[in-house]
Protein backbone atom coordinates (compact mmCIF):
# COMPACT_ATOMS: atom_id res chain seq x y z
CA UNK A 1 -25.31 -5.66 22.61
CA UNK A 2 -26.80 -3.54 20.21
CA UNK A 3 -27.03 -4.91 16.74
CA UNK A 4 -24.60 -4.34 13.46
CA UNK A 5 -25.21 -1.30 11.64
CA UNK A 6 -24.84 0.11 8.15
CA UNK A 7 -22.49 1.55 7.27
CA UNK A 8 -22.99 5.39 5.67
CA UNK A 9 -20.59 6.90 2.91
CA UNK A 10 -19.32 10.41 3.62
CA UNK A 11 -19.79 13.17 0.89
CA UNK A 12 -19.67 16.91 1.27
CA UNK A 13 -18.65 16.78 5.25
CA UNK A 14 -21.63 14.44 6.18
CA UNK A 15 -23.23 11.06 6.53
CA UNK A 16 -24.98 10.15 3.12
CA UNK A 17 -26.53 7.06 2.87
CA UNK A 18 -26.00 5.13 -0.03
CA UNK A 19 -28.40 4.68 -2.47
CA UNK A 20 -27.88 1.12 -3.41
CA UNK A 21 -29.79 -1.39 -1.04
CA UNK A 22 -27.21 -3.79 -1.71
CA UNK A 23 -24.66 -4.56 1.25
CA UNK A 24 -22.56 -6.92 2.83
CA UNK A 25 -21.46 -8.38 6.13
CA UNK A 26 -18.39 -7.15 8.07
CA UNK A 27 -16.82 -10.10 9.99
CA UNK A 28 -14.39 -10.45 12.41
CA UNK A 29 -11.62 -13.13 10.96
CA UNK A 30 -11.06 -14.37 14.67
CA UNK A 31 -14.79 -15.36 15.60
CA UNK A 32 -16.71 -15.08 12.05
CA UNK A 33 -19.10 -12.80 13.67
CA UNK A 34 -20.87 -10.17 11.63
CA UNK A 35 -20.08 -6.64 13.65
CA UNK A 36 -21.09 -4.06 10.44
CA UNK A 37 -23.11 -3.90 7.52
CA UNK A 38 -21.22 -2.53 4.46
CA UNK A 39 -23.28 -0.55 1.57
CA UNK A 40 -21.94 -1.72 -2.06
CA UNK A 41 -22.47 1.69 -3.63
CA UNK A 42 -23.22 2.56 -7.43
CA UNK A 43 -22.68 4.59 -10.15
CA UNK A 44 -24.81 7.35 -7.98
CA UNK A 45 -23.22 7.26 -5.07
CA UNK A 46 -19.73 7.38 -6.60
CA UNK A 47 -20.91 9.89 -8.81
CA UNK A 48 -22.16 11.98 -5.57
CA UNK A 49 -19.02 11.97 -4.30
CA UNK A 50 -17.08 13.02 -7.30
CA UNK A 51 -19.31 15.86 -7.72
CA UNK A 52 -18.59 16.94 -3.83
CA UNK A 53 -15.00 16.71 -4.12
CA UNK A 54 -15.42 19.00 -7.87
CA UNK A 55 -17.22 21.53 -6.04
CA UNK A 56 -14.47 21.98 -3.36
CA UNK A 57 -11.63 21.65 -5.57
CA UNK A 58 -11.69 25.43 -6.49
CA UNK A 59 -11.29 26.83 -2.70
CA UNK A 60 -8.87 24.05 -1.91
CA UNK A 61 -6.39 24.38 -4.20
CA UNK A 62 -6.93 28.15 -3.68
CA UNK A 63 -6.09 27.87 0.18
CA UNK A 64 -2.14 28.69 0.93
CA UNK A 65 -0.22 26.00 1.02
CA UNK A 66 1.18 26.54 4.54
CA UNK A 67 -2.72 26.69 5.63
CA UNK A 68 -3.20 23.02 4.07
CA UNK A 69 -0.29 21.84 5.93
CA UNK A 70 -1.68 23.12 9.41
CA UNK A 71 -4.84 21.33 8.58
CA UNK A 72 -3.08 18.12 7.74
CA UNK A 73 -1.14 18.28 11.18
CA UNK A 74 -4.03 18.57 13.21
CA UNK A 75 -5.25 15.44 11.44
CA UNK A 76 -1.69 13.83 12.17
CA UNK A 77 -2.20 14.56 15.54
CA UNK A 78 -5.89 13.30 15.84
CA UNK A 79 -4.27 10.00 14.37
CA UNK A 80 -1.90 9.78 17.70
CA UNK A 81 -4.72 10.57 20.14
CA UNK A 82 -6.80 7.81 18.09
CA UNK A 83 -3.98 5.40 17.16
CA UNK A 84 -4.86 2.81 19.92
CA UNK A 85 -8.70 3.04 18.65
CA UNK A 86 -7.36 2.57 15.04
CA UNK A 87 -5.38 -0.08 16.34
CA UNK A 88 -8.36 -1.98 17.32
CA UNK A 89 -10.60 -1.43 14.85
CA UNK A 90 -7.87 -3.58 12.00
CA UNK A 91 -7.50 -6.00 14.62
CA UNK A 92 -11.45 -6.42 15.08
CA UNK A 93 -12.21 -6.03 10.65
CA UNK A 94 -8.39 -7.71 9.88
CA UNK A 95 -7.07 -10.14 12.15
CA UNK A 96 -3.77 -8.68 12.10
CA UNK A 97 -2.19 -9.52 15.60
CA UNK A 98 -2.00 -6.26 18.37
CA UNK A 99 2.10 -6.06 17.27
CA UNK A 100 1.43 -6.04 13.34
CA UNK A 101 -1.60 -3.60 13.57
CA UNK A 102 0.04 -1.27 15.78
CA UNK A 103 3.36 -1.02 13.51
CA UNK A 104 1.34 -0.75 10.31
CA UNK A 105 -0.31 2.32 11.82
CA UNK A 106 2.30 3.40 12.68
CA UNK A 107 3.77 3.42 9.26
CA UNK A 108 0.64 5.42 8.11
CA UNK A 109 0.68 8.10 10.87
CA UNK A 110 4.50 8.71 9.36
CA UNK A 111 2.71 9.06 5.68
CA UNK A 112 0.99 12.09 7.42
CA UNK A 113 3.71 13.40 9.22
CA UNK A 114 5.52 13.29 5.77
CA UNK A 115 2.31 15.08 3.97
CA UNK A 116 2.64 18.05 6.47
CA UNK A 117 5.68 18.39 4.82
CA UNK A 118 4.66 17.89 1.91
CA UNK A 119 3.98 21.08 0.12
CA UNK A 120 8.02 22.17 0.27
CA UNK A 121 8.87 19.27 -1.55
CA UNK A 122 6.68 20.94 -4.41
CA UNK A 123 9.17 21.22 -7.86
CA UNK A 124 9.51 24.15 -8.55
CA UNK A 125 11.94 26.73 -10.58
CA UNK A 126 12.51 29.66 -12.22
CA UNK A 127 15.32 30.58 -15.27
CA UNK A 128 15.64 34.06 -15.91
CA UNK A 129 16.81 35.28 -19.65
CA UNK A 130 16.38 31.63 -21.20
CA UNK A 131 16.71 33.68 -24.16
CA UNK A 132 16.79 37.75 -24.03
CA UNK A 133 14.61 39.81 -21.83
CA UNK A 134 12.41 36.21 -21.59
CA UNK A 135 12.16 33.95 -18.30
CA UNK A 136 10.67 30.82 -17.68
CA UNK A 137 8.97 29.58 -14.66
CA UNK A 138 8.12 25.71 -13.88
CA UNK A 139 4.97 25.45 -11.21
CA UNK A 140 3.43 22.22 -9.86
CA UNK A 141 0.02 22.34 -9.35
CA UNK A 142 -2.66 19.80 -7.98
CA UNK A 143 -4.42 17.49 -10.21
CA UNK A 144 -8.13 18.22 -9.48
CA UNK A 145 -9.86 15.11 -7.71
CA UNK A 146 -7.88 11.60 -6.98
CA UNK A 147 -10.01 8.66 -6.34
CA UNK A 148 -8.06 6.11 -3.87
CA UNK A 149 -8.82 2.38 -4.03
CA UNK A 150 -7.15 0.52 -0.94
CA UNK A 151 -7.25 -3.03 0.03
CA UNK A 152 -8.16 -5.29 2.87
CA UNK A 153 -4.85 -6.04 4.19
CA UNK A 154 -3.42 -2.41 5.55
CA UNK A 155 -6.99 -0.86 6.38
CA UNK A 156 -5.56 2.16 7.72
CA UNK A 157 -1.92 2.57 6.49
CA UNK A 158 -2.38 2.12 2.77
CA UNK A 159 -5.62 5.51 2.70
CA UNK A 160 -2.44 7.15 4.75
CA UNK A 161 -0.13 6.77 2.03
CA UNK A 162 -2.96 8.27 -0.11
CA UNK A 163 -5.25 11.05 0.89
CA UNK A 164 -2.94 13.24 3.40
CA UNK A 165 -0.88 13.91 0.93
CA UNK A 166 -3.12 14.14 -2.12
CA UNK A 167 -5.34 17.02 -0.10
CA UNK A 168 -1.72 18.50 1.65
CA UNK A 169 -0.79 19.51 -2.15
CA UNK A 170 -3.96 20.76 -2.94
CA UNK A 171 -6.41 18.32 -4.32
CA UNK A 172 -9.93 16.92 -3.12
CA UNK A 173 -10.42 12.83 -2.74
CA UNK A 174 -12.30 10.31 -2.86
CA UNK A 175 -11.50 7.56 -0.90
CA UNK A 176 -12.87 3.80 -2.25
CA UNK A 177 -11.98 1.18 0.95
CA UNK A 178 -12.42 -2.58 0.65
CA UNK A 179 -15.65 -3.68 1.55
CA UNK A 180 -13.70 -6.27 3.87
CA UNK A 181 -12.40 -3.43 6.10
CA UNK A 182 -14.65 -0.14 6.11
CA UNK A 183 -14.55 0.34 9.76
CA UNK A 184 -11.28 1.92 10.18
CA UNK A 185 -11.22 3.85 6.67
CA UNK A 186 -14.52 5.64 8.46
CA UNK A 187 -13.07 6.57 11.66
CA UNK A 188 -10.17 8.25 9.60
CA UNK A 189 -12.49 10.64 7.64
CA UNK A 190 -14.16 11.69 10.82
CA UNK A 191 -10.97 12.83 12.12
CA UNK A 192 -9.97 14.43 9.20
CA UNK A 193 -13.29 16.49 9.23
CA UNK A 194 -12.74 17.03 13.44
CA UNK A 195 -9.25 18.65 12.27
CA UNK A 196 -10.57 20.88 9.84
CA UNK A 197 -10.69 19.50 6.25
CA UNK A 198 -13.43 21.42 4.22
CA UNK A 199 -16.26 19.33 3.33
CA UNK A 200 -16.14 18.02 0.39
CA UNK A 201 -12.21 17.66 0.37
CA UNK A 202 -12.13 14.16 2.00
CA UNK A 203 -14.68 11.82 0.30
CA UNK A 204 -15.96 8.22 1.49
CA UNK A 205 -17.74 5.95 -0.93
CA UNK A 206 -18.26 1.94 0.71
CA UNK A 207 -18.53 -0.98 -1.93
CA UNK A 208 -17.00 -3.44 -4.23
CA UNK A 209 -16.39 -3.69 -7.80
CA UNK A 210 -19.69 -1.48 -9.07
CA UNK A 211 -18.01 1.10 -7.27
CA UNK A 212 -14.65 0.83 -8.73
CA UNK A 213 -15.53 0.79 -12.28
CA UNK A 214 -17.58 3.52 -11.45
CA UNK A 215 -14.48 5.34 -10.30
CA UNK A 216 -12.95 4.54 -13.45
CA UNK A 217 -15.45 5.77 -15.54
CA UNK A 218 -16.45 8.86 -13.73
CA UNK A 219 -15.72 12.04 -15.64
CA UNK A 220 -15.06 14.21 -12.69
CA UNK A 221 -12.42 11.96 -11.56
CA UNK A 222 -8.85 13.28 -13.13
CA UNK A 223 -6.93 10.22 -11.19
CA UNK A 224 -7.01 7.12 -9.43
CA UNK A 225 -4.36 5.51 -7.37
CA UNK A 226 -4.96 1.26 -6.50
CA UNK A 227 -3.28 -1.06 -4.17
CA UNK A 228 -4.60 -4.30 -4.66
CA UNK A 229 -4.53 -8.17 -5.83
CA UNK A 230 -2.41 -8.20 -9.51
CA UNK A 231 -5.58 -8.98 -11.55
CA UNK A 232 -7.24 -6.02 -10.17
CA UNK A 233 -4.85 -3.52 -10.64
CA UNK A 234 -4.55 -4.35 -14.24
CA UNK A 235 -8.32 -3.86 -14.52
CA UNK A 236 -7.70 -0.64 -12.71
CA UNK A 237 -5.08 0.24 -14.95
CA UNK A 238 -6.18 -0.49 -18.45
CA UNK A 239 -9.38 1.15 -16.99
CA UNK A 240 -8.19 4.61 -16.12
CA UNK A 241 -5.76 4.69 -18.66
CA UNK A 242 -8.68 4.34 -21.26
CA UNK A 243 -10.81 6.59 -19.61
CA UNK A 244 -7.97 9.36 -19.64
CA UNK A 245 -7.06 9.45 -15.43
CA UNK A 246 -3.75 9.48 -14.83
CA UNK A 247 -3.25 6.11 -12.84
CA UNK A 248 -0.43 4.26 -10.45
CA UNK A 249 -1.42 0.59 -9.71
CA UNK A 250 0.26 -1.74 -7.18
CA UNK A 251 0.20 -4.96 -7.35
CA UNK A 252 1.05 -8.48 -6.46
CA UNK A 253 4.27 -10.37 -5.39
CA UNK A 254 6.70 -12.92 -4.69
CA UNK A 255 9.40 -12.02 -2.58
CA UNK A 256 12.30 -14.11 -2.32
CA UNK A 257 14.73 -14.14 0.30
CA UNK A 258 18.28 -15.74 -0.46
CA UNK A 259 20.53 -17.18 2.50
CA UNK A 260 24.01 -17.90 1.84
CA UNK A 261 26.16 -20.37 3.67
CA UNK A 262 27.79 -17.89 5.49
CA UNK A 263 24.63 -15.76 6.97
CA UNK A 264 23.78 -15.68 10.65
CA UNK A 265 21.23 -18.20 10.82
CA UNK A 266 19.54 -17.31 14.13
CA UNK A 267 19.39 -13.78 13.02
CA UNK A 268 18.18 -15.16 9.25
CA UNK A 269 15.96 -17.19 10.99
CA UNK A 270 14.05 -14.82 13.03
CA UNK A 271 14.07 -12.17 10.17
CA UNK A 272 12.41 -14.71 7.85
CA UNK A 273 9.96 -16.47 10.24
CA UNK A 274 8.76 -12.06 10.80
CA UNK A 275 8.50 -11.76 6.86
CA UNK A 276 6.64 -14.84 6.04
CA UNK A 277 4.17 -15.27 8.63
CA UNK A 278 3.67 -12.21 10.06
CA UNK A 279 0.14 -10.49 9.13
CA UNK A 280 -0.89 -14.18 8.60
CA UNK A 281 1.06 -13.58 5.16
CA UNK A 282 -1.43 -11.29 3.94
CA UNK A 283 0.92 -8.15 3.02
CA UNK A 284 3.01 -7.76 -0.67
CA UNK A 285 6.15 -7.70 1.52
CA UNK A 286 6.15 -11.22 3.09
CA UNK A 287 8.67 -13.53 2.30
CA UNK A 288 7.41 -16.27 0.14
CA UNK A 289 9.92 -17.92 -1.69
CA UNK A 290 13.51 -18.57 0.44
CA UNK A 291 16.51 -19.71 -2.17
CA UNK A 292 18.61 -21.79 0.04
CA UNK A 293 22.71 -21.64 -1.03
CA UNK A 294 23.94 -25.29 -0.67
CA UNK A 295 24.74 -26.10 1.43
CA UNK A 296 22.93 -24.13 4.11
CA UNK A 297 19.63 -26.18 3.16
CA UNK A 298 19.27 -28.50 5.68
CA UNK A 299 20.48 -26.29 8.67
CA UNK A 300 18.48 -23.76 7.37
CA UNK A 301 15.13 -25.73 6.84
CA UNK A 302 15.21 -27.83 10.49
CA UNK A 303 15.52 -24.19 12.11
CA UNK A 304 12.60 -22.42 10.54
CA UNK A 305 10.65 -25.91 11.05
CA UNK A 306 11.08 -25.70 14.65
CA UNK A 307 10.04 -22.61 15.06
CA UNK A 308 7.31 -22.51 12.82
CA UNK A 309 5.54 -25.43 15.15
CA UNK A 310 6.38 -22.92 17.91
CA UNK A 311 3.96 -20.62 16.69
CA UNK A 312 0.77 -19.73 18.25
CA UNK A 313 -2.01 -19.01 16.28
CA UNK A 314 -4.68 -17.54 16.99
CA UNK A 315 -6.95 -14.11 17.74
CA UNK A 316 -5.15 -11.43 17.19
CA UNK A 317 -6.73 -9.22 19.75
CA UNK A 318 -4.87 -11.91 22.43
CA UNK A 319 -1.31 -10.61 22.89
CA UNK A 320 0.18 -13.74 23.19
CA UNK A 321 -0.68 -14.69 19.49
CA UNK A 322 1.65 -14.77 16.80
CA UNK A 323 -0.22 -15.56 13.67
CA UNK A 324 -3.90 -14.20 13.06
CA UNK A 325 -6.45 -15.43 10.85
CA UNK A 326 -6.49 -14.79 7.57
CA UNK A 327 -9.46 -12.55 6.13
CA UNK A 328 -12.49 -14.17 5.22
CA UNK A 329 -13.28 -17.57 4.56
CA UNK A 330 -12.97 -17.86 0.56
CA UNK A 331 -9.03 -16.70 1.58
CA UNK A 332 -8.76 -19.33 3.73
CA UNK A 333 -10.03 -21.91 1.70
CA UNK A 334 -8.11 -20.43 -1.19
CA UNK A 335 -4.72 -20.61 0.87
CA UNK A 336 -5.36 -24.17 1.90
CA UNK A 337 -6.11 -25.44 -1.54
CA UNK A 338 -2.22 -23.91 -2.43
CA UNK A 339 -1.41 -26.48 0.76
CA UNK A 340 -2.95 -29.44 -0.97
CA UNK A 341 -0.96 -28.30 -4.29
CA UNK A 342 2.15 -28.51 -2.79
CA UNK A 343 2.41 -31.66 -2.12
CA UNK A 344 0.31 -32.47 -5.02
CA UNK A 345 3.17 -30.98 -7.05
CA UNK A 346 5.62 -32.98 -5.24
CA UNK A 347 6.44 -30.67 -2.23
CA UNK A 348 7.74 -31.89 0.90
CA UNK A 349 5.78 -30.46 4.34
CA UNK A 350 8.70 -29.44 6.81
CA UNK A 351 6.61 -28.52 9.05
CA UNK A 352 3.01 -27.48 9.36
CA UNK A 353 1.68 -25.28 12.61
CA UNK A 354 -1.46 -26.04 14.67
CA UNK A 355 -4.81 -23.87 14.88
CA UNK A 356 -7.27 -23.10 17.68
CA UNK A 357 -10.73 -25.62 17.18
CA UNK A 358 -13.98 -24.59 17.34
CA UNK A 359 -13.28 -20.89 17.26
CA UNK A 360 -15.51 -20.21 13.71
CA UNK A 361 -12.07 -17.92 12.86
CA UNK A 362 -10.40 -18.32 9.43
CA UNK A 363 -7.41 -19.91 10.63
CA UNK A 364 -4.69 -21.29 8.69
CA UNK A 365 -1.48 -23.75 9.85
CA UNK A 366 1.25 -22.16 9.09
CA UNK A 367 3.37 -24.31 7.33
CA UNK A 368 6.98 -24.75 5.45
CA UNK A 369 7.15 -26.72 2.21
CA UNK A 370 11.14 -28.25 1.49
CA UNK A 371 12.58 -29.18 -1.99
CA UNK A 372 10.31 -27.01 -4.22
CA UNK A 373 11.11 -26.48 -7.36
CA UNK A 374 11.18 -23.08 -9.16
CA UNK A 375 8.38 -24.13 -11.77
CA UNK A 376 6.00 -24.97 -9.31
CA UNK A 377 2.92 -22.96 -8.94
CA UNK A 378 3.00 -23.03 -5.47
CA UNK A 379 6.78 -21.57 -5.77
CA UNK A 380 4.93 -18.72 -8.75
CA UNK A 381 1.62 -17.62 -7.49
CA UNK A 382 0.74 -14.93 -4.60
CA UNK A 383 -0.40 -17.56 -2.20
CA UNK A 384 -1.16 -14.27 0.06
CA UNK A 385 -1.01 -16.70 3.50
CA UNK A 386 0.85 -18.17 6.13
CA UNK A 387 2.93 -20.73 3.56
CA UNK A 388 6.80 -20.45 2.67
CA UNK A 389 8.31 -22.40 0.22
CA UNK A 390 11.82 -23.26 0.24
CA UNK A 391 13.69 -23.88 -2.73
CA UNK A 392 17.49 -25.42 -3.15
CA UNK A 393 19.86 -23.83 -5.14
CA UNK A 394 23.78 -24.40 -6.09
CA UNK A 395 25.21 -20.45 -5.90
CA UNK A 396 24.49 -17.07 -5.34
CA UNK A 397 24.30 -16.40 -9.67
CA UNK A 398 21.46 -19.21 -9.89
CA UNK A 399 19.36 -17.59 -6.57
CA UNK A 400 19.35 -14.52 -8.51
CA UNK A 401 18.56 -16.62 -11.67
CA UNK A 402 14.99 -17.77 -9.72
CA UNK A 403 14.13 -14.66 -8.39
CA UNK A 404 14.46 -12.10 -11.66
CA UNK A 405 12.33 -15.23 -13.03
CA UNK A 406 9.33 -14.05 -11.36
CA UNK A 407 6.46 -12.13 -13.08
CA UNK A 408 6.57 -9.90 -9.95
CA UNK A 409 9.58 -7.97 -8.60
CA UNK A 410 7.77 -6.04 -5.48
CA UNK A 411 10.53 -7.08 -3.26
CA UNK A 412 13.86 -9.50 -2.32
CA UNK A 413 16.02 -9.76 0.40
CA UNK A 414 19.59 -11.39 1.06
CA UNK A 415 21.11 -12.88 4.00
CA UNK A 416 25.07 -12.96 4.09
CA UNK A 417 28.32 -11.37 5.95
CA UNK A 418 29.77 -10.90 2.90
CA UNK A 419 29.53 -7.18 1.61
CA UNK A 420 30.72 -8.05 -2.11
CA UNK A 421 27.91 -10.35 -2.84
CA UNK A 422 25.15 -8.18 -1.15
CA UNK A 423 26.74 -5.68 -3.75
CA UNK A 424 26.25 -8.26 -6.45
CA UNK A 425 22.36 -9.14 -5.49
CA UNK A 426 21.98 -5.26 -5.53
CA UNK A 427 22.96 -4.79 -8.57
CA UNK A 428 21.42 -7.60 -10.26
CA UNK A 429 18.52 -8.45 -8.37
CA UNK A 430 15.26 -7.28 -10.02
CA UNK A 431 12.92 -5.96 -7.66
CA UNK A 432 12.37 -1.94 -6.19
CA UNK A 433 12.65 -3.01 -2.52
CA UNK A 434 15.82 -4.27 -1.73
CA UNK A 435 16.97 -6.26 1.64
CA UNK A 436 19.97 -7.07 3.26
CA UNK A 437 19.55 -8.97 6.59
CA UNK A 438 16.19 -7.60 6.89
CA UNK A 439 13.02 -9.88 5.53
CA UNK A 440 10.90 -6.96 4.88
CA UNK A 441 12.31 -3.89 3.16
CA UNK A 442 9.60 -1.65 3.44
CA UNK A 443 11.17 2.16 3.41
CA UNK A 444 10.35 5.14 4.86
CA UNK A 445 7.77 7.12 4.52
CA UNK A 446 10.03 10.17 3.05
CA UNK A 447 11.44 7.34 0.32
CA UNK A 448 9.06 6.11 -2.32
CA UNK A 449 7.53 2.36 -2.19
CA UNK A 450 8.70 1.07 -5.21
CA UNK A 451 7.25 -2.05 -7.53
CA UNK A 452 8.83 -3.89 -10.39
CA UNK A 453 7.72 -5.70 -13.40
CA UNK A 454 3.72 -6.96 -12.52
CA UNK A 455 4.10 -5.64 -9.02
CA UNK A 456 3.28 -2.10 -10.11
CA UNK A 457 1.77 -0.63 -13.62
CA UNK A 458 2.55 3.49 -13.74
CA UNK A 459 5.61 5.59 -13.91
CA UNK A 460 5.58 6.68 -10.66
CA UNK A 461 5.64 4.55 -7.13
CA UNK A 462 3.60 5.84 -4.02
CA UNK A 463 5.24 7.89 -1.14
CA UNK A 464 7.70 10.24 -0.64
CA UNK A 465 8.30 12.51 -3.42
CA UNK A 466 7.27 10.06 -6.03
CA UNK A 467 3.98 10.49 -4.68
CA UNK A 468 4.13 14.47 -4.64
CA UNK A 469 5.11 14.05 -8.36
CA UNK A 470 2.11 11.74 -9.04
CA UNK A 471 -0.75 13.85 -7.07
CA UNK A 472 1.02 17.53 -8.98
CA UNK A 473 1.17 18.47 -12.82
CA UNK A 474 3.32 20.24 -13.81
CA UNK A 475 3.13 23.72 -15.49
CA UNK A 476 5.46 25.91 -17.48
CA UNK A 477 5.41 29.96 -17.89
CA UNK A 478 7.19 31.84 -20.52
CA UNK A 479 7.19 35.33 -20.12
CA UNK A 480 8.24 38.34 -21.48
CA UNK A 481 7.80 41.72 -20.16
CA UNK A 482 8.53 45.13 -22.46
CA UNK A 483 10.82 47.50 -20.07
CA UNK A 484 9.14 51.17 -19.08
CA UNK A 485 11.62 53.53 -20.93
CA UNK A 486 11.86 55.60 -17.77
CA UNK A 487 13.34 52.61 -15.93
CA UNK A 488 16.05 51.21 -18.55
CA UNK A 489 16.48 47.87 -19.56
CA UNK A 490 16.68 45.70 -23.13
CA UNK A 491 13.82 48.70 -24.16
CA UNK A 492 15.11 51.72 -23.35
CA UNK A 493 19.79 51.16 -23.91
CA UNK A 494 21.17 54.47 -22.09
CA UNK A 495 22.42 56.74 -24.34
CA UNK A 496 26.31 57.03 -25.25
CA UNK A 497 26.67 60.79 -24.17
């Protein structure tokens, strides 16, 4: 087998190497073998990029819109020829299993068939005689260049919420991947540049935190969009924001997910099992935190225990697997020390899962904790693995109590047959994502994907039209025009004869 190489950034349409010596290993989660060598880029390099995507700014924005929508459609399409190659490659960097990296791709190749559309969603308007002979006109226009930071956990679907659309409405990017998952963030910029972007448009700069607060400090960068861990986005935030970017940060979470007495509990079951341990619990949807309604508790807790011993974990290139490995080794160890916390903190284990031996993955139990209690920090914190915590609670008000508790409000779901209290968590419930008998409520690509409270810092969310909004600014024309006399009009009043 040949050995691991490294890893080029892409600036102006080509390979560039990076100028910084400094890299890092990419490993697969499953084995803990090294298959690519990441660069961890600089100021230069980001600042090679940003000057690239400057230069083609002018002609992009310049091209007809219905010509940047073709151009965006033969990239969609390229993703569908590819999407079984893309599939593999966040299997090989991730770990997610063959069924969770083949939806989540899925999900992003629907963020580009959204940005073809894109451009008609563009706000637009015109009022004539706002006051006499004077009209006003309301454009959107692109921002300039948009730097994207995406993380480890959706290597290919979170760049898709990003750059089709950013370029479809007529700006040039920069895309920033995490250093954990480069592979698949290159082999979307070469199809982008086999379906026609202009170089320059589509940007690729490798590397870790040197090359994010380079992003945030680079003066040729008007914006930066982040999906990340809660600390960093803040960083991101308060970093672009000071540096005068426009900015949208996602962030962390802790999704709860209440079951009332009355919900189907096979059907709960199943939904929750999907939310919480699917992706190996790396995604800001998973289920985290389930309030149990007395007095479903019991019922509720000696299901999800036997099936959570049911699960198979393992590689997630094997199709049989349910639960993957988690990402690297310092998540693994970081997941497992929330294990020993829990029953440190007076926890009970319902039921813990089983991993492969002697494998070298990163491979975490999956496991169920009982009679938690809301202060606990395993019952607070992103864990961001394969852990659910259950905690007990008396009614539907007090569930609701917990969850709008909760620094984060990224998502929550509901289990019941009983459409006046789904009303009531609706209504009350404080997250953007909202679920009722499903454990993930992640929306559409045409509807925007929305965080509360510390789950998201920005006015806007990202996709759909809310991201249109966020990659336009808007501008408004006042005009007035002086009638020729041998036309008529507010000029020239016909005479009374």
């Amino acid at each position: 087998m040949a050995p691991p190489r490294l890893l080029s950034n892409w600036v102006g349409g080509a390979e560039r190497p990076a100028e910084s010596t400094a890299q890092l290993p990419v490993i697969d989660p499953a084995t803990g073998e090294t298959i690519a060598f990441v660069p961890l880029s600089g100021e230069s390099d980001v600042a090679a990029a940003a000057s690239a995507a400057r230069a083609a700014f002018p002609a992009w924005s310049a091209t007809p819109v219905g010509e940047r929508a073709r151009v965006v459609g033969r990239f969609r399409a390229l993703l569908e020829r590819d999407r079984e190659t893309l599939v593999r490659l966040v299997v090989a960097e991730h770990g997610k299993t063959l069924d969770d990296a083949r939806g989540s791709v899925r999900r992003g190749i629907e963020s580009a068939e959204f940005a073809e559309g894109a451009a008609s969603l563009l706000p637009g308007s015109t009022i004539a005689n706002v006051s006499r002979g004077v009209d006003a006109e309301m454009f959107a226009e692109p921002l300039g260049v948009v730097a994207g930071i995406t993380p480890f956990n959706f290597p290919v679907m979170v760049p898709l919420w990003m750059f089709p659309t950013a370029i479809a409405v007529g700006n040039t990017f920069v895309l920033k991947p995490s250093e954990r998952v480069p592979l698949s963030a290159e082999h979307l910029v070469r199809l982008a540049a086999e379906a026609g972007v202009p170089p320059g448009v589509l940007n690729l700069v490798h590397g870790g935190r040197d090359a994010v607060d380079a992003i945030l400090a680079e003066p040729k960068i008007d914006a930066v969009a982040f999906v990340g861990s809660a600390p960093v986005a803040r960083h991101v935030y308060a970093g672009a924001a000071a540096a005068g970017k426009r900015v949208l940060a996602l962030a962390g979470a802790k999704n709860h997910l209440v079951v009332l007495p009355d919900a189907d509990l096979d059907a709960a079951v199943d939904s929750i099992v999907a939310s919480a341990f699917g992706s190996a619990g790396e995604r800001c949807l998973a289920g985290s935190v389930v309030l149990a309604v007395e007095p479903i508790g019991d019922r509720l807790v000696a299901r999800l225990a036997d099936r959570v011993r049911s699960l198979k974990v393992g590689p997630g290139a094997d199709p049989t697997t349910d639960v993957g490995p988690v990402v690297r080794a310092e998540q693994r160890d970081r997941v497992e020390s929330y294990l020993q916390l829990g029953e440190q903190e007076g926890a009970t284990v319902a039921a813990r899962g089983r991993i492969p031996s002697g494998s070298g993955g990163f491979y975490v139990a999956p496991t169920v904790f009982d009679h938690v209690r809301p202060g606990m920090r395993i019952a607070k914190e992103e864990i961001f693995g394969p852990v659910l915590s259950v905690v007990r609670v008396g009614s539907l008000v007090e569930a609701i109590d917990v969850a709008n508790a909760s620094e984060f409000g990224n998502a929550a779901a509901i289990y019941t047959r009983d459409g006046g209290r789904a009303r009531l968590f609706r209504e009350r419930i404080q997250a953007g994502m909202v679920g009722i008998n499903l454990g993930v409520p992640a929306p559409a690509a045409v509807l925007p994907f929305v965080g509360w409270k510390g789950s998201a810092y920005g006015a806007l969310a990202a996709t759909g039209p809310e991201a249109v909004r966020f990659f336009t600014r808007t501008k408004v024309v006042t005009s007035r025009w002086t009638a020729d006399p041998a036309v008529g009009g507010p000029a020239a009043e016909p005479s009374g004869g």
